[in-house]
Protein backbone atom coordinates (compact mmCIF):
# COMPACT_ATOMS: atom_id res chain seq x y z
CA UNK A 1 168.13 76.76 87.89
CA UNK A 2 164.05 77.86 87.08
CA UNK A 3 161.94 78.98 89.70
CA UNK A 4 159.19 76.89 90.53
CA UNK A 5 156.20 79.73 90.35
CA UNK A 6 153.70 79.49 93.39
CA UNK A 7 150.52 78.39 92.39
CA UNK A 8 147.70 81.15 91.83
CA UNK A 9 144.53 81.88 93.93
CA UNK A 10 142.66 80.43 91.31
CA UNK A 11 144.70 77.49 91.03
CA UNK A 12 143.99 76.74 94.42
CA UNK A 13 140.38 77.09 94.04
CA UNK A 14 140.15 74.42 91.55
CA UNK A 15 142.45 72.39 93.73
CA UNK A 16 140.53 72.58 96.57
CA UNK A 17 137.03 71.72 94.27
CA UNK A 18 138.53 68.96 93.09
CA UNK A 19 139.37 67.41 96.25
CA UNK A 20 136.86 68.74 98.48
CA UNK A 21 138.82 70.93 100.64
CA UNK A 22 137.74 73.36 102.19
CA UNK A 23 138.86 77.06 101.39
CA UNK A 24 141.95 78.53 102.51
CA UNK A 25 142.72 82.02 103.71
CA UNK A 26 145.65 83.09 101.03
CA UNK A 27 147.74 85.70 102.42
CA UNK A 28 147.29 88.97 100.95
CA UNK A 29 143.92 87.60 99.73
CA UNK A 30 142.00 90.23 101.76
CA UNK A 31 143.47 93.23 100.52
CA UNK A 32 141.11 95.76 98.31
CA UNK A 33 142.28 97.09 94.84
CA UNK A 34 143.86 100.02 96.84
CA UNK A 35 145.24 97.76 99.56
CA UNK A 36 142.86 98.02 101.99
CA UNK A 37 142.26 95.31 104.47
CA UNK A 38 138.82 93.47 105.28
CA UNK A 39 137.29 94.89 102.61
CA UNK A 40 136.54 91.63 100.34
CA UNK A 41 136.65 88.89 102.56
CA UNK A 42 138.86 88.56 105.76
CA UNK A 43 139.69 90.89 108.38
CA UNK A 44 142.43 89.69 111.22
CA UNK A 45 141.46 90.54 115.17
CA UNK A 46 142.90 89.94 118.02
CA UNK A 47 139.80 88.67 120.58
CA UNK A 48 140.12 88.23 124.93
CA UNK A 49 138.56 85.18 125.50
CA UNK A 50 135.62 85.78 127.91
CA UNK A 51 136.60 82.23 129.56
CA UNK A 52 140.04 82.03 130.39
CA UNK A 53 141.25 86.13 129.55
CA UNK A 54 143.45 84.78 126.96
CA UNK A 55 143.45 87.16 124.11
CA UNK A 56 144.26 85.41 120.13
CA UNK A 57 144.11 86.51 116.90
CA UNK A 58 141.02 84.97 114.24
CA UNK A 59 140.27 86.13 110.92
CA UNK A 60 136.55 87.67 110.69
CA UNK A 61 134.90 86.23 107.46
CA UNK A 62 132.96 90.14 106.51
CA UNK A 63 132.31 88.34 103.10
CA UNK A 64 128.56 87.44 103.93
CA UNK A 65 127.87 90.78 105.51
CA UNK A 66 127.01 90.93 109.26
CA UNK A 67 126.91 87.70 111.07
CA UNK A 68 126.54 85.99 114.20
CA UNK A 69 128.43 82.24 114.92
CA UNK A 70 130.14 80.34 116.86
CA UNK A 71 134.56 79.64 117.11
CA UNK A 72 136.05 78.13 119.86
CA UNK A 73 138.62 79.66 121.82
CA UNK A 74 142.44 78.59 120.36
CA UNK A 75 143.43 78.22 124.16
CA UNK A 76 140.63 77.02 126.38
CA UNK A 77 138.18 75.50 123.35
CA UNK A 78 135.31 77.56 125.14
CA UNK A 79 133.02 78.40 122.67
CA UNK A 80 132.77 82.07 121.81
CA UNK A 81 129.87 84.09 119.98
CA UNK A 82 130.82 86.76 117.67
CA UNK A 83 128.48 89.11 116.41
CA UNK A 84 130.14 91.32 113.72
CA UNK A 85 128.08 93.62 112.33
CA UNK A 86 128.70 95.35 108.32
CA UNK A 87 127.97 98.25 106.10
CA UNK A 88 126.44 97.57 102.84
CA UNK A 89 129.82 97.63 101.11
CA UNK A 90 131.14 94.87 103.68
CA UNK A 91 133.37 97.75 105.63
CA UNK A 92 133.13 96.29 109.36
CA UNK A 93 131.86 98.48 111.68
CA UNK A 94 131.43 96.57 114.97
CA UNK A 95 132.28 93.38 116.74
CA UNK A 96 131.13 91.81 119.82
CA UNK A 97 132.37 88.52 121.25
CA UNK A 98 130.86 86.97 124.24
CA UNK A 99 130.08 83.17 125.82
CA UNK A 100 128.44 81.33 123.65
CA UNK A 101 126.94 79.43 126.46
């Protein structure tokens, strides 16, 4: 029986162009050439909500350098302000999340 191979990053890309989806976070997809995360894109970390103390993993988007916005807690749907800030090679070198209130 063939394996069916998985579809490429760039495959799903197009896929997602041609139907107007929005981007996914592929895993592995933040890795450097040396294997490095956070480097070219995403960076996982786990946050304490400042509402209800409940603490949850998000993946920082470092691929537009630093950043302030808005995400909603994934247990109370409070909305929480990050404020990440970057290096000029997109290395992150702090984060702050607060109310967004």
């Amino acid at each position: 029986m063939q394996r069916r191979s998985r579809p490429t990053i760039e495959d799903a890309r197009t896929i997602d162009e041609r139907y107007g989806l929005d981007p996914v976070f592929e895993p592995g997809a933040d890795r450097d050439a040396e294997g490095n995360r956070g480097r070219s894109g995403t960076q996982p970390y786990t946050v304490e909500c400042p509402y209800c103390g409940e603490s949850f993993e998000t993946l920082l988007d470092l691929s537009a350098g630093s950043a302030s916005y808005i995400e909603d807690c994934t247990v109370c749907c409070q909305p929480i302000e990050f404020d990440l800030q970057t290096d000029g090679a997109g290395k992150l070198l702090s984060v702050s999340a607060g109310r967004g209130d």
